[in-house]
N, C-alpha and C. Protein backbone atom coordinates (compact mmCIF):
# COMPACT_ATOMS: atom_id res chain seq x y z
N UNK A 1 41.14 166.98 -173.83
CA UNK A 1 42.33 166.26 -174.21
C UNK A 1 42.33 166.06 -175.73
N UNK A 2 43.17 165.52 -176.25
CA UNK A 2 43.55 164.99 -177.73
C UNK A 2 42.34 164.58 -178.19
N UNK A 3 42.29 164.55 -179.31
CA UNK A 3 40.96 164.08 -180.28
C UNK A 3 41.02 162.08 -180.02
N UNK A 4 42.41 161.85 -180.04
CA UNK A 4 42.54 160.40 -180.20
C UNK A 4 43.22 159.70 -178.67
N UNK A 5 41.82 159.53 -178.04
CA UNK A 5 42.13 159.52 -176.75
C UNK A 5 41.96 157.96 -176.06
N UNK A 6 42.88 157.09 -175.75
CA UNK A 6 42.44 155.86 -175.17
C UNK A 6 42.75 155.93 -174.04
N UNK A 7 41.49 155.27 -173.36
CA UNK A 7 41.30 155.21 -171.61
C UNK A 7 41.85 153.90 -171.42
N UNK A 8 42.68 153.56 -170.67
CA UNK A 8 42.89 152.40 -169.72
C UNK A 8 42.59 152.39 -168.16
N UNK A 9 42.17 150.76 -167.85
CA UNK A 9 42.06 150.97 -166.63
C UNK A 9 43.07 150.29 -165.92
N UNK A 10 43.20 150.11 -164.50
CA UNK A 10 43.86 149.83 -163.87
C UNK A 10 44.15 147.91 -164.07
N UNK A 11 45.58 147.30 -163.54
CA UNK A 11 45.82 146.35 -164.27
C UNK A 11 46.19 146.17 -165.92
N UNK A 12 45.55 146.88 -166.77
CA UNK A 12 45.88 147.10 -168.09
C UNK A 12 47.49 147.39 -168.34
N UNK A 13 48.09 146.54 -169.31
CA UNK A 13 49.47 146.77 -169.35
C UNK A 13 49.87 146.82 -170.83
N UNK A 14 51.21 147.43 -171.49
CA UNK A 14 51.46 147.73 -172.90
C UNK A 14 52.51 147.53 -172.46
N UNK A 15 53.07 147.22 -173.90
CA UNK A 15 54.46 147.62 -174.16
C UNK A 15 54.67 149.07 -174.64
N UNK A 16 53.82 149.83 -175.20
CA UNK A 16 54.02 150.87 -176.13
C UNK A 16 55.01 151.62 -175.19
N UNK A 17 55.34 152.25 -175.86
CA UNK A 17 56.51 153.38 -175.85
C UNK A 17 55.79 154.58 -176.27
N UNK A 18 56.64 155.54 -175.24
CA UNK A 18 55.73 157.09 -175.01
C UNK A 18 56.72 158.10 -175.31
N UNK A 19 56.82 159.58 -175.66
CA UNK A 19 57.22 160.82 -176.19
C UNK A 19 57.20 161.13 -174.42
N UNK A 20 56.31 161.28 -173.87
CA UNK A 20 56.13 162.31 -172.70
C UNK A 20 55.10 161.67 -171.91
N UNK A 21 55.60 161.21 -170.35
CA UNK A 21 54.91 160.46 -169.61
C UNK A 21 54.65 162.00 -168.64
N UNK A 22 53.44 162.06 -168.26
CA UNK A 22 52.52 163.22 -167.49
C UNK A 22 51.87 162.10 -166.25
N UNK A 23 51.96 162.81 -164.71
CA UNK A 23 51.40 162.31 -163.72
C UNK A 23 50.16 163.05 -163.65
N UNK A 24 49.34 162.50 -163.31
CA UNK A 24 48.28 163.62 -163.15
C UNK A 24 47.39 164.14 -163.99
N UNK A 25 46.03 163.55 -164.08
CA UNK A 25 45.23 164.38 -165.04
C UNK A 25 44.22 165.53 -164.08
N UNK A 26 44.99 166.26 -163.86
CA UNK A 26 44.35 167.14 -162.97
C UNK A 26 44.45 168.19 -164.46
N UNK A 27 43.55 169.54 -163.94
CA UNK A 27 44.06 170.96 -164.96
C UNK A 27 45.13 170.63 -165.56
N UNK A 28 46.13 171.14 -165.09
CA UNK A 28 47.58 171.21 -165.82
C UNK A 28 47.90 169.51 -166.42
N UNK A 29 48.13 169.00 -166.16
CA UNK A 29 47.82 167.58 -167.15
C UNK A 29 47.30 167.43 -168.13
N UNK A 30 46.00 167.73 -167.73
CA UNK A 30 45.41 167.51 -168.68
C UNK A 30 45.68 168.24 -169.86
N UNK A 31 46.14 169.88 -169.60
CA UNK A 31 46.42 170.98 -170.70
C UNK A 31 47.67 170.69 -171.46
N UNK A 32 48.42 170.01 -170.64
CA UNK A 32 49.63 169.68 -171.04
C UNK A 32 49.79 168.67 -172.34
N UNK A 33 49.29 167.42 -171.70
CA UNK A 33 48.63 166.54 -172.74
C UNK A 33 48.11 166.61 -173.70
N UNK A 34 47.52 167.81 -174.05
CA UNK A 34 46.68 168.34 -175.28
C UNK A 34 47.66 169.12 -176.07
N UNK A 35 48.56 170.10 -175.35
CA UNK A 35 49.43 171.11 -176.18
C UNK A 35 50.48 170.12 -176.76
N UNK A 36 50.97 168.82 -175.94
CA UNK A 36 52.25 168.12 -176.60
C UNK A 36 51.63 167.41 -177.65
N UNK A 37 50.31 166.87 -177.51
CA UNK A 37 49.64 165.78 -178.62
C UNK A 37 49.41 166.22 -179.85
N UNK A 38 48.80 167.87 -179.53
CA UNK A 38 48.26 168.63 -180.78
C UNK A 38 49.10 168.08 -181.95
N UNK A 39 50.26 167.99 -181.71
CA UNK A 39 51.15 168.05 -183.50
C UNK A 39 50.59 166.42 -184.10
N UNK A 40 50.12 165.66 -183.16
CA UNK A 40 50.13 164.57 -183.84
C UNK A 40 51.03 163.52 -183.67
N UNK A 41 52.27 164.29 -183.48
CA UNK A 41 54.16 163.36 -183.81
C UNK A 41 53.75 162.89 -182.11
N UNK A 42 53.54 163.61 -181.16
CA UNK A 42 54.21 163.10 -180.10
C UNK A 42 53.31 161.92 -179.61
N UNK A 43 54.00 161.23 -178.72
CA UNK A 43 52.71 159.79 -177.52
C UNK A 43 52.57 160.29 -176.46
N UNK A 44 51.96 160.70 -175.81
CA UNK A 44 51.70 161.25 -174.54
C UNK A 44 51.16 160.11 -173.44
N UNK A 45 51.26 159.88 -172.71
CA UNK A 45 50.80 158.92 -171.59
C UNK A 45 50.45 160.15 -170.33
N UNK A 46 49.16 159.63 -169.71
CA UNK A 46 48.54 160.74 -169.23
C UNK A 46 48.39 159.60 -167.96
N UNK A 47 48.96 159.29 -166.78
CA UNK A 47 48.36 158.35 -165.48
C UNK A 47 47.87 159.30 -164.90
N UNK A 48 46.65 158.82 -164.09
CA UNK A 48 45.87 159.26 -162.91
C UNK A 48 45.72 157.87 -162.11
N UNK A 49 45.92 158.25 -160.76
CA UNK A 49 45.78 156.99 -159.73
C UNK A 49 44.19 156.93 -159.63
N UNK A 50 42.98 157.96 -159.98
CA UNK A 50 42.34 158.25 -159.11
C UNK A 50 41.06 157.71 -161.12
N UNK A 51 39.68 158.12 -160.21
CA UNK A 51 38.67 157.29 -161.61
C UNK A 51 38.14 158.43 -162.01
N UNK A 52 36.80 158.01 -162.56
CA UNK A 52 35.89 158.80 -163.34
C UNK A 52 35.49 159.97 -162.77
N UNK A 53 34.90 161.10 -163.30
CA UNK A 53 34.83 162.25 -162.38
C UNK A 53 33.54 162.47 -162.48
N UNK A 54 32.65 161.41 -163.51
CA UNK A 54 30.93 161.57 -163.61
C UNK A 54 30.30 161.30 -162.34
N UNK A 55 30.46 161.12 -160.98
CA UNK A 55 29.82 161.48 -160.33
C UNK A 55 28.72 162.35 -160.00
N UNK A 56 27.53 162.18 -159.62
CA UNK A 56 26.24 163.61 -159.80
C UNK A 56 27.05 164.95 -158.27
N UNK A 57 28.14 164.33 -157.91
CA UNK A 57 28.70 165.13 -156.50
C UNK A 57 29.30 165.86 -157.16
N UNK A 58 30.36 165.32 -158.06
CA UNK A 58 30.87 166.10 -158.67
C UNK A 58 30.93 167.33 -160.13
N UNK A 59 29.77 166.29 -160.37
CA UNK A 59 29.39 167.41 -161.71
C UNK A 59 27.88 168.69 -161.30
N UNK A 60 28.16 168.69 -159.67
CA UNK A 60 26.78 169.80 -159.49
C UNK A 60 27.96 170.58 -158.25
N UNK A 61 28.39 171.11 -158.65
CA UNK A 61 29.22 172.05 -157.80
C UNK A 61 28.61 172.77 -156.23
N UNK A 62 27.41 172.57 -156.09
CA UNK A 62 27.02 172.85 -154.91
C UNK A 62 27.03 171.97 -154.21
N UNK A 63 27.41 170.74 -154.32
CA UNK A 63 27.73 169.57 -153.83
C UNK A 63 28.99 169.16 -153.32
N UNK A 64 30.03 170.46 -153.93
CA UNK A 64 31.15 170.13 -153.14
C UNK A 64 32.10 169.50 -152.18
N UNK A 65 31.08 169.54 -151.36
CA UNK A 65 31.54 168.92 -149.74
C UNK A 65 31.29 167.17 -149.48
N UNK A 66 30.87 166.83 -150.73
CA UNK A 66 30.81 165.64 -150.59
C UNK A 66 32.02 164.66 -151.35
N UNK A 67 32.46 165.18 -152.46
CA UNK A 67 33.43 164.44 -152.80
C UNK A 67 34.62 164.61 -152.30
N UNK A 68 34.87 165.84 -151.87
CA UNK A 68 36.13 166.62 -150.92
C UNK A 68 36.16 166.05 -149.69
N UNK A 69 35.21 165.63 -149.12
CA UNK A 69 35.49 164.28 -148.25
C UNK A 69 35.16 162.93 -147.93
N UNK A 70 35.29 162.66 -149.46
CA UNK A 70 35.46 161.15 -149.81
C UNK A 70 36.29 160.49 -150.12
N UNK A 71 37.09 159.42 -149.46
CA UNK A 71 38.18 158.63 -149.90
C UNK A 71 38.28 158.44 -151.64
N UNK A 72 36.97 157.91 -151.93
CA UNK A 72 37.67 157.89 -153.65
C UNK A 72 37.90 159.00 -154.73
N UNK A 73 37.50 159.76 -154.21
CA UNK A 73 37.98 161.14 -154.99
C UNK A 73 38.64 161.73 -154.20
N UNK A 74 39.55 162.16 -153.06
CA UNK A 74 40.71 163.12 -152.15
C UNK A 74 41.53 162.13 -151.58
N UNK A 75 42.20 162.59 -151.47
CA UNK A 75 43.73 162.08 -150.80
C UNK A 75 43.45 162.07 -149.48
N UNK A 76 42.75 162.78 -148.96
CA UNK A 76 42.18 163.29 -147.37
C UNK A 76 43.79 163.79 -146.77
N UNK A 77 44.72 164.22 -147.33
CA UNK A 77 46.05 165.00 -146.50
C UNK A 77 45.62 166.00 -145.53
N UNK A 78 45.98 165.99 -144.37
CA UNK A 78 46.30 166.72 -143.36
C UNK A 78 47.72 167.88 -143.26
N UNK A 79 47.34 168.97 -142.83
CA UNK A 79 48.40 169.61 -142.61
C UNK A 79 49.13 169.27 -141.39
N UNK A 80 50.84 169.62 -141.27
CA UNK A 80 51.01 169.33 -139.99
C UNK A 80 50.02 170.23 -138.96
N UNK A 81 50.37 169.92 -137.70
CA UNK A 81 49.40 170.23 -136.38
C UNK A 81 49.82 172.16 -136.43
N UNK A 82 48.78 172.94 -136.52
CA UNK A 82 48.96 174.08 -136.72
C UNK A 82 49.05 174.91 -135.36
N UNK A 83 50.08 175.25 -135.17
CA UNK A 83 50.70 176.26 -133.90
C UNK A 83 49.62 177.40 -133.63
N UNK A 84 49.09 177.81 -134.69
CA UNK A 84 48.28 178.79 -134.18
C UNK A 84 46.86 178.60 -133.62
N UNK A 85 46.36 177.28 -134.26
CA UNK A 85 45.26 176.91 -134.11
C UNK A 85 45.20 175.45 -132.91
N UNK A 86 46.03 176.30 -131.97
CA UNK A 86 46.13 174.61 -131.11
C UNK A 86 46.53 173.47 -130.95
N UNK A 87 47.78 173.47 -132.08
CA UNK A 87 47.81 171.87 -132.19
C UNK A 87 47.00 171.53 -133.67
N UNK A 88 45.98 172.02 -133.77
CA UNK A 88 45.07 170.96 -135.08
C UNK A 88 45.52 171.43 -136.19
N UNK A 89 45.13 169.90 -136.80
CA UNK A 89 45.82 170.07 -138.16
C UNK A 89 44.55 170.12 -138.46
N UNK A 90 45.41 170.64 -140.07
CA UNK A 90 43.82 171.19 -141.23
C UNK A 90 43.67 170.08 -142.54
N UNK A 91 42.07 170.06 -142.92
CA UNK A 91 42.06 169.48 -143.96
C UNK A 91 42.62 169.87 -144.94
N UNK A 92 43.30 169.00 -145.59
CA UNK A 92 43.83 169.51 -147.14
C UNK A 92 43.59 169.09 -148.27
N UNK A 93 42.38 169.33 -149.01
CA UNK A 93 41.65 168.21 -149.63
C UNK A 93 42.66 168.55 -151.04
N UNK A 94 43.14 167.32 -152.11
CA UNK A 94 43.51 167.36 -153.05
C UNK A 94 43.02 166.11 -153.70
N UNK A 95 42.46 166.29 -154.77
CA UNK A 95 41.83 165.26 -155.88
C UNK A 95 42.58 164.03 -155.97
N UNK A 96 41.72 163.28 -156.25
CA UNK A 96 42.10 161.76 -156.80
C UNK A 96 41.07 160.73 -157.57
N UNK A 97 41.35 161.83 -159.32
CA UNK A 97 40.06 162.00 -159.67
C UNK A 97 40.31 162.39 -161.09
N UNK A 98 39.96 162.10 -162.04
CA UNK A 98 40.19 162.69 -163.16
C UNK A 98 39.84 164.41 -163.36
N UNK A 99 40.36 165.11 -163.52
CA UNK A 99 40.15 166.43 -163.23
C UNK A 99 40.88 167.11 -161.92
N UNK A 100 41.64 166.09 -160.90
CA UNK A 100 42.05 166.27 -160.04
C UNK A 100 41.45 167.37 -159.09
N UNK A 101 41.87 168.04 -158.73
CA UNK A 101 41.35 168.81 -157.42
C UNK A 101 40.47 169.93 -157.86
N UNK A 102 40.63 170.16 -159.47
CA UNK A 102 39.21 171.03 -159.80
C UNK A 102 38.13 170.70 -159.93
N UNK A 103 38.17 168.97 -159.98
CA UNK A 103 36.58 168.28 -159.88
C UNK A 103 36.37 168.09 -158.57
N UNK A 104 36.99 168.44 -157.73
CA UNK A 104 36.21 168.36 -156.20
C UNK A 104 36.05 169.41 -154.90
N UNK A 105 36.28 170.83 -156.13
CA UNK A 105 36.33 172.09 -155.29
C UNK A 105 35.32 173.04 -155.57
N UNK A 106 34.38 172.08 -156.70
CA UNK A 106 33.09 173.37 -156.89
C UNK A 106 33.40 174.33 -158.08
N UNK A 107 34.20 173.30 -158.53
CA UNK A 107 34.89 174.85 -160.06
C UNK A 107 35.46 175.32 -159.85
N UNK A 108 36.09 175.76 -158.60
CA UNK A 108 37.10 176.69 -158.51
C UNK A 108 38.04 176.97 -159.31
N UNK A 109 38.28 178.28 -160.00
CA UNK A 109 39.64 178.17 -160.44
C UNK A 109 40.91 178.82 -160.18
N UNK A 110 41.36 178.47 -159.60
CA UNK A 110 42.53 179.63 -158.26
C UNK A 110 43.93 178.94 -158.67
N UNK A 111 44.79 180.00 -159.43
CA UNK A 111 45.95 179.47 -159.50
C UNK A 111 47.37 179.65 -158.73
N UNK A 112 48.17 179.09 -158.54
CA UNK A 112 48.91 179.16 -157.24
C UNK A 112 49.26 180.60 -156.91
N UNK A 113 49.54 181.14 -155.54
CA UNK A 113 49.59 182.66 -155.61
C UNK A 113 51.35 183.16 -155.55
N UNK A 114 51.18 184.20 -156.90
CA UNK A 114 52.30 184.69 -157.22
C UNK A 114 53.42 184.70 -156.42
N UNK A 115 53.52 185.12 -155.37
CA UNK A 115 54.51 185.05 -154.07
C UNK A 115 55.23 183.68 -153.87
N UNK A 116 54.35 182.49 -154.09
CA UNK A 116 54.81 181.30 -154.24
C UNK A 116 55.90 180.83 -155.55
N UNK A 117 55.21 181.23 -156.61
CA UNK A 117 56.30 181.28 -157.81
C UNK A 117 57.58 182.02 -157.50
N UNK A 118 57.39 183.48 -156.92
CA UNK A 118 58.92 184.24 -156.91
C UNK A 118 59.57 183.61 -155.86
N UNK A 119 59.00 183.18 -154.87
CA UNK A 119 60.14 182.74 -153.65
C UNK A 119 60.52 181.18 -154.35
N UNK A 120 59.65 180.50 -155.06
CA UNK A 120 60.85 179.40 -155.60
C UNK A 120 62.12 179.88 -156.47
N UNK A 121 61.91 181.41 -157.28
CA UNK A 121 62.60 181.78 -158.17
C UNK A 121 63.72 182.22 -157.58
N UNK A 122 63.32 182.81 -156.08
CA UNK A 122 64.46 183.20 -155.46
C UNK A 122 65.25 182.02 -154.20
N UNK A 123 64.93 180.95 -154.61
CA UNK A 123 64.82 179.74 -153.78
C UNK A 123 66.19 179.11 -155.25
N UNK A 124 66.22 179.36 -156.18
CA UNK A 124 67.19 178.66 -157.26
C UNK A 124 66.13 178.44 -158.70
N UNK A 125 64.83 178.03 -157.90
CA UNK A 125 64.57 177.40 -159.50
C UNK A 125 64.17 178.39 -160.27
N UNK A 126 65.30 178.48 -161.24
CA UNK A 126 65.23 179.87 -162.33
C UNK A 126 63.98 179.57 -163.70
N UNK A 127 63.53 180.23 -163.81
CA UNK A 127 62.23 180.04 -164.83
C UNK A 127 60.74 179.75 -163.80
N UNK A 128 60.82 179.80 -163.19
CA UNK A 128 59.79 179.74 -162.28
C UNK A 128 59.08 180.76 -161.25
N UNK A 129 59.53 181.89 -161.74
CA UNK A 129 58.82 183.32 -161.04
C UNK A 129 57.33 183.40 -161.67
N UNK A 130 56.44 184.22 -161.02
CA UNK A 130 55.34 184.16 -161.93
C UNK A 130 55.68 185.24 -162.82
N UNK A 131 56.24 186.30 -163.23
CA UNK A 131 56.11 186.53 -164.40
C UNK A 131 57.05 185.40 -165.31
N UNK A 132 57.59 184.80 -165.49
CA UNK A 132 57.97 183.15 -166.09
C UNK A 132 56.14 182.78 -166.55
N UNK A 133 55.98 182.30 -165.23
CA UNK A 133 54.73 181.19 -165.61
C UNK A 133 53.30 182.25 -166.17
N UNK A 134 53.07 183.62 -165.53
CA UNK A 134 51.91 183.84 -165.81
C UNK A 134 51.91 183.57 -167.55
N UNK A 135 52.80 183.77 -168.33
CA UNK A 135 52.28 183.39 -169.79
C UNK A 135 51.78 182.15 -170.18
N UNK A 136 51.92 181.13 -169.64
CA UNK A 136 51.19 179.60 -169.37
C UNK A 136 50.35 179.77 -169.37
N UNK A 137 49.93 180.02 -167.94
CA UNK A 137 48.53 179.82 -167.02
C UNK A 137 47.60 180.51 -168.31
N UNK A 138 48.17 181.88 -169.01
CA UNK A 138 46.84 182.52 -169.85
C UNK A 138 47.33 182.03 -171.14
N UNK A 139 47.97 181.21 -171.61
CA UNK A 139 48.07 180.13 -172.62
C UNK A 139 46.68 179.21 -172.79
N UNK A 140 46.99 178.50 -171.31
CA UNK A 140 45.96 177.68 -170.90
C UNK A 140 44.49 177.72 -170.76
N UNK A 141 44.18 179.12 -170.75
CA UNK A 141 42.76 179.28 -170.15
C UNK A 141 42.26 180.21 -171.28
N UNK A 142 40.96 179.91 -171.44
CA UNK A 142 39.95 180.54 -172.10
C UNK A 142 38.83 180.96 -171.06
N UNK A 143 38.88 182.76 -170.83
CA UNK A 143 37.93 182.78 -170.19
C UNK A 143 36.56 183.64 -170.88
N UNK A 144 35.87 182.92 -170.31
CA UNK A 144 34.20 183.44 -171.11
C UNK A 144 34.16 184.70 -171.27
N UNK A 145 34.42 185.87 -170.46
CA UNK A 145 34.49 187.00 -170.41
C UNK A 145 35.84 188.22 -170.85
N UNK A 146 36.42 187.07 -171.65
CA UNK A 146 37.62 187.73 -172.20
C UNK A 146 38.93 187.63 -171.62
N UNK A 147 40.19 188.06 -172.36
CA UNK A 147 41.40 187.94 -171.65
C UNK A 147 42.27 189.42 -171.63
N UNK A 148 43.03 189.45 -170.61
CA UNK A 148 43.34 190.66 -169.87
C UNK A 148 45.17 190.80 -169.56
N UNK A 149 45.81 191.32 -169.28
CA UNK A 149 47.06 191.10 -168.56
C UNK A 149 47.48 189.61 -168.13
N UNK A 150 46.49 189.29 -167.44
CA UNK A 150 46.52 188.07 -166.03
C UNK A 150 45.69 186.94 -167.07
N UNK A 151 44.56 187.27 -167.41
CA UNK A 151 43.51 186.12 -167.89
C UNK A 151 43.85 186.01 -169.33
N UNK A 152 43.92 184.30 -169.64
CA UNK A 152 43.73 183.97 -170.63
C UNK A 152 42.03 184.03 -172.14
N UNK A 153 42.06 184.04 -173.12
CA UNK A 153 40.70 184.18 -173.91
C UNK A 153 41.06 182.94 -174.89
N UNK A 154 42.07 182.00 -175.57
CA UNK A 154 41.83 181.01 -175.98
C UNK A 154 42.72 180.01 -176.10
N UNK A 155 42.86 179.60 -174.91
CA UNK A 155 43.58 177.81 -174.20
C UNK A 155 42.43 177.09 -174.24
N UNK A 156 42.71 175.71 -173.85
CA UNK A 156 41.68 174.79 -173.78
C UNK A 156 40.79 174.71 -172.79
N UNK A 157 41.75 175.45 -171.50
CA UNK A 157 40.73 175.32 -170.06
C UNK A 157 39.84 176.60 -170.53
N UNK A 158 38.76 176.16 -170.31
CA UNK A 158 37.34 177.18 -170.08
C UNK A 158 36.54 177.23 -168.96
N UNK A 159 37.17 179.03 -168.32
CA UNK A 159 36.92 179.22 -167.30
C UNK A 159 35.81 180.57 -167.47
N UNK A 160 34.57 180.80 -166.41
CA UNK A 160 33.88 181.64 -166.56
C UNK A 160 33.63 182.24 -164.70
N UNK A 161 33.20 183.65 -164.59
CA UNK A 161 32.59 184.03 -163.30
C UNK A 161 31.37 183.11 -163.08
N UNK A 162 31.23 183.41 -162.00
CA UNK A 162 29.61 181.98 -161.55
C UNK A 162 29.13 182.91 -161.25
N UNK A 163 27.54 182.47 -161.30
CA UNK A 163 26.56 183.76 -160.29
C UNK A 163 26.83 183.65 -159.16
N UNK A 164 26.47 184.87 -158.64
CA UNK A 164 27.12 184.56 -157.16
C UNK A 164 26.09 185.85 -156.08
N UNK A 165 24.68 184.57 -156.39
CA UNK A 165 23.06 184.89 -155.60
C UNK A 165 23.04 184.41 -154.38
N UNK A 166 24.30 183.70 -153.72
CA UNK A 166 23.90 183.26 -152.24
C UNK A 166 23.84 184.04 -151.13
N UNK A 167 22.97 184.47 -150.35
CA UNK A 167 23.63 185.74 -149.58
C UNK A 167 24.45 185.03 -148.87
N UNK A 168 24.80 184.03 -148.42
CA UNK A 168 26.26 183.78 -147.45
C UNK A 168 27.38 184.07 -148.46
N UNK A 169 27.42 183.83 -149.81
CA UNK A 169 28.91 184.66 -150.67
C UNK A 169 28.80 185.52 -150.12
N UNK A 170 28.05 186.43 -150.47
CA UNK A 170 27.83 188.64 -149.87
C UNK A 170 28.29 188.33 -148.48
N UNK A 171 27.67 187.59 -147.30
CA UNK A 171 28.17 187.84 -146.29
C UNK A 171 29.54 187.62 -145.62
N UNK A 172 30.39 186.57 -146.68
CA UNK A 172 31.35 185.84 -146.50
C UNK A 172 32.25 187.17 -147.02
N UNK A 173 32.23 187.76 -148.36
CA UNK A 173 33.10 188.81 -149.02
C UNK A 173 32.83 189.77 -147.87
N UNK A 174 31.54 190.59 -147.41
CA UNK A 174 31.20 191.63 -146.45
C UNK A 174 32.44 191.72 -145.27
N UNK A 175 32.43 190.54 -144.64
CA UNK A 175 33.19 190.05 -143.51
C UNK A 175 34.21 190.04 -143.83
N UNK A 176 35.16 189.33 -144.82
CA UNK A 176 36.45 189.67 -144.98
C UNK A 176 36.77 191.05 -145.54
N UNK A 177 35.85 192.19 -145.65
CA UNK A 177 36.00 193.63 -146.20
C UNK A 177 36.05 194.07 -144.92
N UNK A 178 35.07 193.58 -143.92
CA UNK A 178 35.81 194.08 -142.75
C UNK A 178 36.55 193.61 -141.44
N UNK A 179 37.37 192.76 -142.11
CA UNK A 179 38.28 192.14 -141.71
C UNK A 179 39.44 193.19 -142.02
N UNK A 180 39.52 194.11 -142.84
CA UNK A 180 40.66 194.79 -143.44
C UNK A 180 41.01 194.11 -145.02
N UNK A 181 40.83 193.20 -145.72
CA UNK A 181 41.28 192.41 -146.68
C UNK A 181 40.10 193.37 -147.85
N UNK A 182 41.46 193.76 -148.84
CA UNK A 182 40.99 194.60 -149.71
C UNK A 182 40.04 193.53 -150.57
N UNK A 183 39.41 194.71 -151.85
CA UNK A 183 38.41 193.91 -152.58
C UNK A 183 39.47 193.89 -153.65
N UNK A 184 38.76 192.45 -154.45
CA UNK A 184 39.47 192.38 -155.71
C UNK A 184 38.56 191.74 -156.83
N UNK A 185 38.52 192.54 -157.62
CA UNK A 185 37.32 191.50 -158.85
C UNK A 185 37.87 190.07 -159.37
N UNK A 186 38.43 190.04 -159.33
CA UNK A 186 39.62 188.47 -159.74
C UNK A 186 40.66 187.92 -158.80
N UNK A 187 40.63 187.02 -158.35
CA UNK A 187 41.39 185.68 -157.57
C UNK A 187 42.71 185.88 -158.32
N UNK A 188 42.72 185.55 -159.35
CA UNK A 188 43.78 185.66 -160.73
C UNK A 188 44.58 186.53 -160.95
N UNK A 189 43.83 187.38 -160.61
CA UNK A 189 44.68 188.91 -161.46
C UNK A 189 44.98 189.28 -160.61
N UNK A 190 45.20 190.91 -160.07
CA UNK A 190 46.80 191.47 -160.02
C UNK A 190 46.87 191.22 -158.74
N UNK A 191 46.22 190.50 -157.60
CA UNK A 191 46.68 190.28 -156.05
C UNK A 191 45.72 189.29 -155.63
N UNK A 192 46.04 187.48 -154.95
CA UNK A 192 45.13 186.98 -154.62
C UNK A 192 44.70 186.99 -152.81
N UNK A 193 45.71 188.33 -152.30
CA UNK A 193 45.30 188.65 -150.89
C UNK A 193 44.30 189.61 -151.22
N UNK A 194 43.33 189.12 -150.80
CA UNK A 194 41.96 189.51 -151.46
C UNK A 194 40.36 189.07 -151.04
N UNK A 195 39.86 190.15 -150.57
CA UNK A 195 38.29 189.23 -150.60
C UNK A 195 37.99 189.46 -152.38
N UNK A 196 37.83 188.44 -153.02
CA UNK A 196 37.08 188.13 -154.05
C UNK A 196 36.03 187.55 -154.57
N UNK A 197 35.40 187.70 -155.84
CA UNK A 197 34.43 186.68 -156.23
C UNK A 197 35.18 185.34 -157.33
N UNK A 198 34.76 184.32 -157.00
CA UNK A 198 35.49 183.25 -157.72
C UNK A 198 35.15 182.70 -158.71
N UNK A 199 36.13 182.53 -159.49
CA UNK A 199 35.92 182.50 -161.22
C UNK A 199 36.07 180.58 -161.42
């Protein structure tokens, strides 16, 4: 975020007056907040419902499964009851958390899949296809290993490949290869119907 950053907590109240009120310090919040502040001129107000993200659950990514189902960091949302699967609904874990749902997914960095952008585009909301947004998303991101078509090399988010020594990854990618689901070196780039490795 901004160099000149004040935290408030909850109960805390101002009068100040703001340029650009942002919900959410998830990823995009947070990036947001930084690109409007940069000049200096603007006030940005950044709310998160949700707290600190120094947790040792959350800052060791193999730990995943613990803040993803914990009331103070997830929302714990349910999908409706899924027709295919019987009736049951699915977990839908989304952050409530500074960092929002990327501090409680293990790093993940998976951005919404393209198909979703064009059918809003063809749904009315004009500017919102992914070729619209993909110039954002690689605005936004700096990735360790360079930038490409799809991937960003210097935004504020810094994103890198993980090692990926577990043999249940290999057996998890193996299985969806023969499942029929093509391979893809990137989540990101040019198709996320995909067995991939995650960045």
């Amino acid at each position: 975020m901004a160099k000149d950053m004040t935290m408030t907590t909850s109960g805390t109240t101002s009068e100040a007056t703001f340029d650009y009120v942002i919900v959410g310090a998830g990823s995009a919040g947070c990036v947001l907040a930084d690109r409007l502040s940069e000049d200096g001129a603007s006030r940005v107000l950044v709310l998160e419902y949700g707290g600190s993200d120094r947790s040792i659950f959350i800052q060791m990514p193999s730990a995943l499964s613990i803040p993803m189902n914990m009331r103070r960091y997830n929302w714990m949302y349910e999908s409706e009851p899924e027709p295919g699967l019987g009736g049951r609904r699915m977990h839908c874990p989304r952050g409530k958390v500074l960092g929002g749902s990327s501090s409680i997914n293990g790093l993940v960095y998976v951005r919404g899949n393209p198909a979703d952008f064009d059918r809003w585009q063809d749904e009315g909301a004009r500017g919102w296809s992914h070729a619209d947004v993909l110039p954002y998303f690689r605005r936004a991101e700096s990735r360790q290993e360079g930038g490409d078509e799809y991937r960003g090399d210097a935004g504020p988010l810094a994103t890198r490949y993980g090692t990926l020594k577990n043999p249940l990854y290999h057996a998890f990618v193996d299985a969806a290869l023969q499942a029929g689901y093509p391979a893809t070196s990137d989540i990101n780039g040019h198709s996320q119907e995909a067995s991939a490795g995650w960045t």
